[in-house]
C-alpha atoms as a PDB file:
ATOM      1  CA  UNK A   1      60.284 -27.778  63.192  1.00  0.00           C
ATOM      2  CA  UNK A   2      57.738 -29.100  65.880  1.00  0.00           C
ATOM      3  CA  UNK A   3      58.860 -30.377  69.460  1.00  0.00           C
ATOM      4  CA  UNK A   4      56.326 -30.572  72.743  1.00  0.00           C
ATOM      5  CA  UNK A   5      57.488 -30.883  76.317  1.00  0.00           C
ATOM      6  CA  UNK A   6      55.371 -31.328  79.331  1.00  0.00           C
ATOM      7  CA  UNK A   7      51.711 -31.078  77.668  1.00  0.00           C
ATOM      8  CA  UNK A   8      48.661 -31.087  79.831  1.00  0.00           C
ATOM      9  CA  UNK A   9      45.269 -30.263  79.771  1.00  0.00           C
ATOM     10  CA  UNK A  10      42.705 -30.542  82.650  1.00  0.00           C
ATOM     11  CA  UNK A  11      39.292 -31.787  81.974  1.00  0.00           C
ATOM     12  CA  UNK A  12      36.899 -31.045  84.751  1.00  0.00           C
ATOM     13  CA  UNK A  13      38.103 -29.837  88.289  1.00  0.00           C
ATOM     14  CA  UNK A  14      40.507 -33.288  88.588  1.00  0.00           C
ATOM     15  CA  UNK A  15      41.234 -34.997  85.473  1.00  0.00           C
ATOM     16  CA  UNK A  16      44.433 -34.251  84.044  1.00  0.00           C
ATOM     17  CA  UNK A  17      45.696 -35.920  80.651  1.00  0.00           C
ATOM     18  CA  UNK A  18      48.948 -35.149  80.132  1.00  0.00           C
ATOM     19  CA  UNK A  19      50.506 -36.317  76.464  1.00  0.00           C
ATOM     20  CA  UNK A  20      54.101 -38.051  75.665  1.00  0.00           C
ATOM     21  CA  UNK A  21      56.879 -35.660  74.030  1.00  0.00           C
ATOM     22  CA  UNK A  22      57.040 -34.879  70.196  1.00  0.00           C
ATOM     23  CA  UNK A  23      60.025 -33.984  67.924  1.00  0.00           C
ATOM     24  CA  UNK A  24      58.560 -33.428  64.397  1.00  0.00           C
ATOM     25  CA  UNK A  25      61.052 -32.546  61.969  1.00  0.00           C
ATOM     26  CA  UNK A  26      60.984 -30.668  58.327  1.00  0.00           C
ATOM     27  CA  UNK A  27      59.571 -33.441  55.772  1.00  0.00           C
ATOM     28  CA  UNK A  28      58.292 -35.712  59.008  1.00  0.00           C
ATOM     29  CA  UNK A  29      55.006 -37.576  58.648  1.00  0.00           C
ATOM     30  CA  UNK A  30      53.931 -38.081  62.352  1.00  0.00           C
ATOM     31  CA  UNK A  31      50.749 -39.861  63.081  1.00  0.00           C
ATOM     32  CA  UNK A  32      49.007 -39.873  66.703  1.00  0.00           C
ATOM     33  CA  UNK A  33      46.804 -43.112  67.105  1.00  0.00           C
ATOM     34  CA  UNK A  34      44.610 -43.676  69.026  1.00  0.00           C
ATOM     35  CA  UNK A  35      40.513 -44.762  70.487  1.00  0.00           C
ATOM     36  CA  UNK A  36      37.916 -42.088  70.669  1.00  0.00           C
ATOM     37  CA  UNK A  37      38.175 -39.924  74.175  1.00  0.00           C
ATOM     38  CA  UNK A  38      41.884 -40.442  74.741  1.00  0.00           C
ATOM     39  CA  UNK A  39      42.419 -36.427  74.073  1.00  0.00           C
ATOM     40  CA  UNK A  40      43.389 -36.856  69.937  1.00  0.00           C
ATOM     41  CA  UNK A  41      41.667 -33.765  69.436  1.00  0.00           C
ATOM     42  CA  UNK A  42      42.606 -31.726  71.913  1.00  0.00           C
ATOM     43  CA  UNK A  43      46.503 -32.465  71.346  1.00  0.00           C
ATOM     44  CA  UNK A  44      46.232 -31.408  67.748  1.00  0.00           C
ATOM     45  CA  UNK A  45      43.956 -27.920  68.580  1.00  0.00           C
ATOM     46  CA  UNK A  46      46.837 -27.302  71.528  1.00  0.00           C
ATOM     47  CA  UNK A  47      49.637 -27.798  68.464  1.00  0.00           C
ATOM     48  CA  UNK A  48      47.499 -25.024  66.418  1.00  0.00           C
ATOM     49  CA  UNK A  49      47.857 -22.583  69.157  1.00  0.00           C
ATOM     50  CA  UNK A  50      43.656 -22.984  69.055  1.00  0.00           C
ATOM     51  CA  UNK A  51      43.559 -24.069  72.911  1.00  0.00           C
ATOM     52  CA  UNK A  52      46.042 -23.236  76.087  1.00  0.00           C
ATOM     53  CA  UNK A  53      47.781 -26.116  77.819  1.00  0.00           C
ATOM     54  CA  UNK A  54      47.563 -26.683  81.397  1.00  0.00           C
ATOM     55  CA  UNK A  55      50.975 -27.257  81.380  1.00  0.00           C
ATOM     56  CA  UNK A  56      54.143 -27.164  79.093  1.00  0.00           C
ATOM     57  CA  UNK A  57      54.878 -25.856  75.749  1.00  0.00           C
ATOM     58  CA  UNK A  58      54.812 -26.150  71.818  1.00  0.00           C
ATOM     59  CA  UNK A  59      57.514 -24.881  69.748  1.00  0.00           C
ATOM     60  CA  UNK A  60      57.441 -24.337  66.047  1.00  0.00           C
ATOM     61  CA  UNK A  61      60.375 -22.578  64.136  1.00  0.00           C
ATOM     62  CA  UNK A  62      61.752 -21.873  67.396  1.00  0.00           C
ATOM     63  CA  UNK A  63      58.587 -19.914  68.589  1.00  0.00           C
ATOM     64  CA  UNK A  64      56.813 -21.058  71.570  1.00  0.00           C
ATOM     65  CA  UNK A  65      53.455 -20.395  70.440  1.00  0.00           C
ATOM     66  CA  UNK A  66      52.142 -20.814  73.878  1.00  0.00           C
ATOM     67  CA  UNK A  67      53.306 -17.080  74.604  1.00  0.00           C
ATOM     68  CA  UNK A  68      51.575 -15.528  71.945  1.00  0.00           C
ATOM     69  CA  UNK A  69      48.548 -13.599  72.174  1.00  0.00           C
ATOM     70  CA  UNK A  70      45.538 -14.639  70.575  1.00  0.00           C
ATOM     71  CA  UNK A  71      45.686 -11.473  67.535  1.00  0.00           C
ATOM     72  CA  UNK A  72      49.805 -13.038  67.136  1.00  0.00           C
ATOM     73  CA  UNK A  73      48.626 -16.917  67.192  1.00  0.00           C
ATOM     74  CA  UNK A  74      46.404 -16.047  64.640  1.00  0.00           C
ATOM     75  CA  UNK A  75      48.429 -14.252  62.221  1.00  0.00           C
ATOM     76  CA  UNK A  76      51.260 -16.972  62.856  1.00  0.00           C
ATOM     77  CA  UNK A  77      48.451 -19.682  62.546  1.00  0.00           C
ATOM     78  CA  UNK A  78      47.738 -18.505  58.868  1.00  0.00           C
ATOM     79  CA  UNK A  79      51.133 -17.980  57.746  1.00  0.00           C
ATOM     80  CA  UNK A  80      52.774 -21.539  59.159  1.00  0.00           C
ATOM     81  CA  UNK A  81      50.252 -24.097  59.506  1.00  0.00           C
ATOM     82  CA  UNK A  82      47.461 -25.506  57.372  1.00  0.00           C
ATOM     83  CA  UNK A  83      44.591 -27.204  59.576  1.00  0.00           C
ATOM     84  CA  UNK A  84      42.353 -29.872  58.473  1.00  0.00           C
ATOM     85  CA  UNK A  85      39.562 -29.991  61.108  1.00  0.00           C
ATOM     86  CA  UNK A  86      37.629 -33.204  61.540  1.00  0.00           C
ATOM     87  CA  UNK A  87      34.446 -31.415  60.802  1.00  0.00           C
ATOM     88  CA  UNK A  88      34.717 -29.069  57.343  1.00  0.00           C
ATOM     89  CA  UNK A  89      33.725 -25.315  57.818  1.00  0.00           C
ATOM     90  CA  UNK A  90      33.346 -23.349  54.816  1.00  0.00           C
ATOM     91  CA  UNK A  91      31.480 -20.060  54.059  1.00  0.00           C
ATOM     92  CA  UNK A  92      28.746 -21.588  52.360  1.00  0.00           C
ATOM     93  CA  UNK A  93      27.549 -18.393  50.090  1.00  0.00           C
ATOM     94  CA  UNK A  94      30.667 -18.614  48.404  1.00  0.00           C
ATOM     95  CA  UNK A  95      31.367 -21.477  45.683  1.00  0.00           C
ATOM     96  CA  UNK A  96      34.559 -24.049  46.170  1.00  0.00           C
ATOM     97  CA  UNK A  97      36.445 -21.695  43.900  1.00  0.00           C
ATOM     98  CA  UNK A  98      35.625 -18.481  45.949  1.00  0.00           C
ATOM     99  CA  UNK A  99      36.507 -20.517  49.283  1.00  0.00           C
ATOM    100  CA  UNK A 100      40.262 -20.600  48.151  1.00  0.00           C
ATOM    101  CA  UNK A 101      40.984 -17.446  47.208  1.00  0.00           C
ATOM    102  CA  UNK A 102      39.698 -16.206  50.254  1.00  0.00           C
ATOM    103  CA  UNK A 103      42.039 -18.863  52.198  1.00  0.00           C
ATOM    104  CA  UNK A 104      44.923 -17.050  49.866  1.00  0.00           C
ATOM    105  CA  UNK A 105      43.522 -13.406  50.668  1.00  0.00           C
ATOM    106  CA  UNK A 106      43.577 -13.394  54.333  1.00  0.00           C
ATOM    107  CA  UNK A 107      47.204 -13.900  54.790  1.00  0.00           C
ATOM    108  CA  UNK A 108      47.770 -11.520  52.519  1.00  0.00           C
ATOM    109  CA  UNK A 109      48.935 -13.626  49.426  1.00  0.00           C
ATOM    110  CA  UNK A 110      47.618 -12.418  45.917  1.00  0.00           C
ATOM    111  CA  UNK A 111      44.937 -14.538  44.307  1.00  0.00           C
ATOM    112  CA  UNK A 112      46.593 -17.470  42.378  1.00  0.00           C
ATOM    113  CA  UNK A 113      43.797 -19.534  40.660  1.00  0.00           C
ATOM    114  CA  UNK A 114      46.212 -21.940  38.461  1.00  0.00           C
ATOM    115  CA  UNK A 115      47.417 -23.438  41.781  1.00  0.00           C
ATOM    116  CA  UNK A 116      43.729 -23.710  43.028  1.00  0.00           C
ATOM    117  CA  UNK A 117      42.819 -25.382  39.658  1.00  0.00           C
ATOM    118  CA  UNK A 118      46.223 -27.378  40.184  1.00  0.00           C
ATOM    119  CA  UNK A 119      45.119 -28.651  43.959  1.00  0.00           C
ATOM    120  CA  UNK A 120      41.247 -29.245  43.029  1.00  0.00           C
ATOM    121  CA  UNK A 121      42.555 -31.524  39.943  1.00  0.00           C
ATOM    122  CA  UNK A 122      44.828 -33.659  42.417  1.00  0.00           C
ATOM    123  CA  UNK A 123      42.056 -33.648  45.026  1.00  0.00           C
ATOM    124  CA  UNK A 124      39.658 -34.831  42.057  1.00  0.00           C
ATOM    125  CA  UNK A 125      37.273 -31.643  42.388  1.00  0.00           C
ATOM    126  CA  UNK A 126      38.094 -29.445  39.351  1.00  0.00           C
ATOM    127  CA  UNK A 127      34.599 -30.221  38.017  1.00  0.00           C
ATOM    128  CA  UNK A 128      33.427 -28.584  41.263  1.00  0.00           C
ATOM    129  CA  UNK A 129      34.988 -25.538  41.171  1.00  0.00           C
ATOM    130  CA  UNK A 130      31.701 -23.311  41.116  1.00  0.00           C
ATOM    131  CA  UNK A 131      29.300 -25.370  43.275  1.00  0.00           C
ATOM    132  CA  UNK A 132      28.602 -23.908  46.542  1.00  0.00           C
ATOM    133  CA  UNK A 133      30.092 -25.785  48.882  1.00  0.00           C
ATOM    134  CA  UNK A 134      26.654 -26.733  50.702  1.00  0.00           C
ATOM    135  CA  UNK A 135      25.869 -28.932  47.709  1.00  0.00           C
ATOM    136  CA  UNK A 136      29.267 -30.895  48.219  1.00  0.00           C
ATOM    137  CA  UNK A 137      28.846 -34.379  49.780  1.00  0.00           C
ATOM    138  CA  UNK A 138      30.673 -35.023  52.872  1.00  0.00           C
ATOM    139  CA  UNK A 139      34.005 -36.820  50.992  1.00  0.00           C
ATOM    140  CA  UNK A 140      34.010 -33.553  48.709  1.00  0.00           C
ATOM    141  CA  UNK A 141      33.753 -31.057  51.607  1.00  0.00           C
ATOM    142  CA  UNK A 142      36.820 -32.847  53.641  1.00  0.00           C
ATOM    143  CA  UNK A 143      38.268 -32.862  50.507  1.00  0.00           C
ATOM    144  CA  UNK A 144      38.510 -29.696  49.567  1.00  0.00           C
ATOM    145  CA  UNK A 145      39.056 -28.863  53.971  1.00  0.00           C
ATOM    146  CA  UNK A 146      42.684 -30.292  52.428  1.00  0.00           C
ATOM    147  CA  UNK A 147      42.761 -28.384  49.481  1.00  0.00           C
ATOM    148  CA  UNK A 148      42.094 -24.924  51.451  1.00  0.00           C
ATOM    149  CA  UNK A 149      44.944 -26.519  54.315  1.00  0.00           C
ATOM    150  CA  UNK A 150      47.524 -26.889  51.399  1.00  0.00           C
ATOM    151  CA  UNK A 151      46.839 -23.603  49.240  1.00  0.00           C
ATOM    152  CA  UNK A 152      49.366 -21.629  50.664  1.00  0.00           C
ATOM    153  CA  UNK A 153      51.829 -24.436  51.025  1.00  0.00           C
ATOM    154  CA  UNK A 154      52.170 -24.333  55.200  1.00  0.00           C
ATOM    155  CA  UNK A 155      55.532 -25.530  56.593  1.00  0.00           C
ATOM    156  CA  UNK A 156      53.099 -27.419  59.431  1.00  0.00           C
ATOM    157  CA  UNK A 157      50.545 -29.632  58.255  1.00  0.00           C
ATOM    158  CA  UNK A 158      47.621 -30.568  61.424  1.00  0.00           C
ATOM    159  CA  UNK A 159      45.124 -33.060  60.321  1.00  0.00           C
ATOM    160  CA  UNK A 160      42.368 -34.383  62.752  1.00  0.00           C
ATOM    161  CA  UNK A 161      40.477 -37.754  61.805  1.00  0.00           C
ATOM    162  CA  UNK A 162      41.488 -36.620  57.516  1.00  0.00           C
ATOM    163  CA  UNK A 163      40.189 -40.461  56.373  1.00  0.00           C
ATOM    164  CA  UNK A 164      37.355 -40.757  58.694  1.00  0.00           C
ATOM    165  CA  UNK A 165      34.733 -39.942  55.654  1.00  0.00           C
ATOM    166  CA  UNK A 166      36.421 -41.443  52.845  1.00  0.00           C
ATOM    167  CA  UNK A 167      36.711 -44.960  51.760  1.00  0.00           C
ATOM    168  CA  UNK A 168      39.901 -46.784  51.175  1.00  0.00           C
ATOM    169  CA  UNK A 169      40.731 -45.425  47.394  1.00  0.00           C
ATOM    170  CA  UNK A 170      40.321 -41.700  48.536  1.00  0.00           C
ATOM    171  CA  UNK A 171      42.067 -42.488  51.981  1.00  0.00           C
ATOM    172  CA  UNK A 172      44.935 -43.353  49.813  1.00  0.00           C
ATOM    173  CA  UNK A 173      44.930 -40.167  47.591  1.00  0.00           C
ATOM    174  CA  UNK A 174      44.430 -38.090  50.529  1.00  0.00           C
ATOM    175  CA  UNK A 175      47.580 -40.010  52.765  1.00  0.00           C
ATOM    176  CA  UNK A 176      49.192 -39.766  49.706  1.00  0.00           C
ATOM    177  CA  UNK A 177      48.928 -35.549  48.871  1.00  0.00           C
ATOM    178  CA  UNK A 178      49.563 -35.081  52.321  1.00  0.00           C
ATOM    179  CA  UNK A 179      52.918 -36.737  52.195  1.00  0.00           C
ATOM    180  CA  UNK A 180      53.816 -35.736  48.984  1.00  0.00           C
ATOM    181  CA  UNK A 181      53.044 -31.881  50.153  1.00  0.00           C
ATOM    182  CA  UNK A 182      55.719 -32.649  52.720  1.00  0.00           C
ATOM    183  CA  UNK A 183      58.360 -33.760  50.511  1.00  0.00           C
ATOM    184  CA  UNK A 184      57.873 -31.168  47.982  1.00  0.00           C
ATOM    185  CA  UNK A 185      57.472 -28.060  50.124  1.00  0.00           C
ATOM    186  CA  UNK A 186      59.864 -29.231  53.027  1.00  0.00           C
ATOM    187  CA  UNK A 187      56.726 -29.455  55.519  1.00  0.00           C
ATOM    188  CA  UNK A 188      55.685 -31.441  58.548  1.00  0.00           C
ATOM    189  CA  UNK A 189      53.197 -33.185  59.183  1.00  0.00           C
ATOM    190  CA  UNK A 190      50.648 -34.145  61.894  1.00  0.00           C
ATOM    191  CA  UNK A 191      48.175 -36.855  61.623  1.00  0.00           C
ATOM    192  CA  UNK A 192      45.842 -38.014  64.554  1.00  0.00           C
ATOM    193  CA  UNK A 193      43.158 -40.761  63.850  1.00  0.00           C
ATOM    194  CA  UNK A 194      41.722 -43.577  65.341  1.00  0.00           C
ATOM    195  CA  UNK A 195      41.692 -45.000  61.691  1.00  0.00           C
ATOM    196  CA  UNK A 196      43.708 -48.520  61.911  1.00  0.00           C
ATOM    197  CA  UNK A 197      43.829 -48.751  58.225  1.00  0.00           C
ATOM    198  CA  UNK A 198      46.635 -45.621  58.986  1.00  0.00           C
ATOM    199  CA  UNK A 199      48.801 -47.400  61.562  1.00  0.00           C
ATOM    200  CA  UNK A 200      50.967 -49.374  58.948  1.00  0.00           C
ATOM    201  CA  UNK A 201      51.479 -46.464  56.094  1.00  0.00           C
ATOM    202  CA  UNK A 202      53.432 -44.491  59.493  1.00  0.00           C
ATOM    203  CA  UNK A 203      56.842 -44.843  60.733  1.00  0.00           C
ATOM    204  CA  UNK A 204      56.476 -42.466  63.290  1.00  0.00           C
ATOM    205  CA  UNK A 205      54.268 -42.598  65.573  1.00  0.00           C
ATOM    206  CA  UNK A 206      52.388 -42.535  69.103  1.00  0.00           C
ATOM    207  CA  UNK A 207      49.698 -44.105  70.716  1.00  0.00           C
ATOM    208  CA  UNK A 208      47.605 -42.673  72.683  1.00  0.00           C
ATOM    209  CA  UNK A 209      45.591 -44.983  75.127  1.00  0.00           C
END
């Protein structure tokens, strides 16, 4: 499903971080731990094809994505792999409703609003489904970041810092889904967080230092 070798990225004209191996297979929940700064972030954008690796290579259904160019990445991007960025983007003229069917449009999937409906009622945001997404607080907005990851069920699940706004009841509903998406859809996925309350509900796992 997902397997690095030989990852590096250079930060400034000398520093180098390189990052450890990774075999992620179909239904794996893999979670990347570890303190702010130790390159979290970047490892998970490099995964998405978002950034270029000094060195090395990602593979995903047998597809180095580090070969692709940028117009392929993309399309490959929306078809595969659902991102949950650690800071929610949304188009905010459009309501939460309006957001997903646009996440189901651009890949070219019809519009499918019972499986919206059916993701906003696990996420606990059906009642929100015409509020501009502007007027969301910041638990609803990451939220529904998962709901828009999941709505056209990705085989590759990338989540960056997913708990850091939510308190310990939602961190479980959200750790939860995200599992549960893998199980049911034959998914992987990625987790990186410095969140410790995460380290014990993981059997795989790296640290990062």
């Amino acid at each position: 499903m997902l397997s690095t070798r030989n990852l590096s990225i250079r930060y400034g004209q000398e520093n180098v971080i390189t990052f450890p191996d990774m075999n992620v297979s179909q239904k794996d929940a893999f979670l990347i731990h570890g303190p702010s700064g130790c390159g979290k972030t970047t490892l998970l954008h490099i995964l998405a094809g978002l950034i270029k690796p000094l060195t090395g290579n990602v593979n995903i259904f047998n597809q180095d994505i580090t070969n692709l160019r940028s117009s392929h990445i993309d399309l490959f991007r929306g078809t595969h792999i659902g991102i949950c960025l650690q800071r929610p983007i949304f188009i905010q003229s459009l309501s939460v409703l309006e957001n997903l069917i646009l996440a189901q449009e651009l890949i070219g999937h019809k519009k499918n609003i019972n499986v919206i409906y059916d993701q906003l009622s696990q996420l606990q945001l059906n009642n929100k489904v015409h509020q501009k997404t502007y007027s969301l607080s910041q638990g609803e907005q990451q939220r529904l970041m998962f709901a828009r990851a999941l709505i056209n069920n990705p085989k590759l699940i990338l989540a960056d810092e997913p708990t850091s706004a939510l308190d310990d009841l939602n961190t479980n509903i959200i750790i939860e889904l995200l599992k549960n998406q893998c199980q049911e859809h034959h998914a992987a996925l990625v987790i990186v967080s410095h969140d410790e309350r995460l380290f014990s509900k993981f059997q795989n796992k790296i640290r990062l230092k």
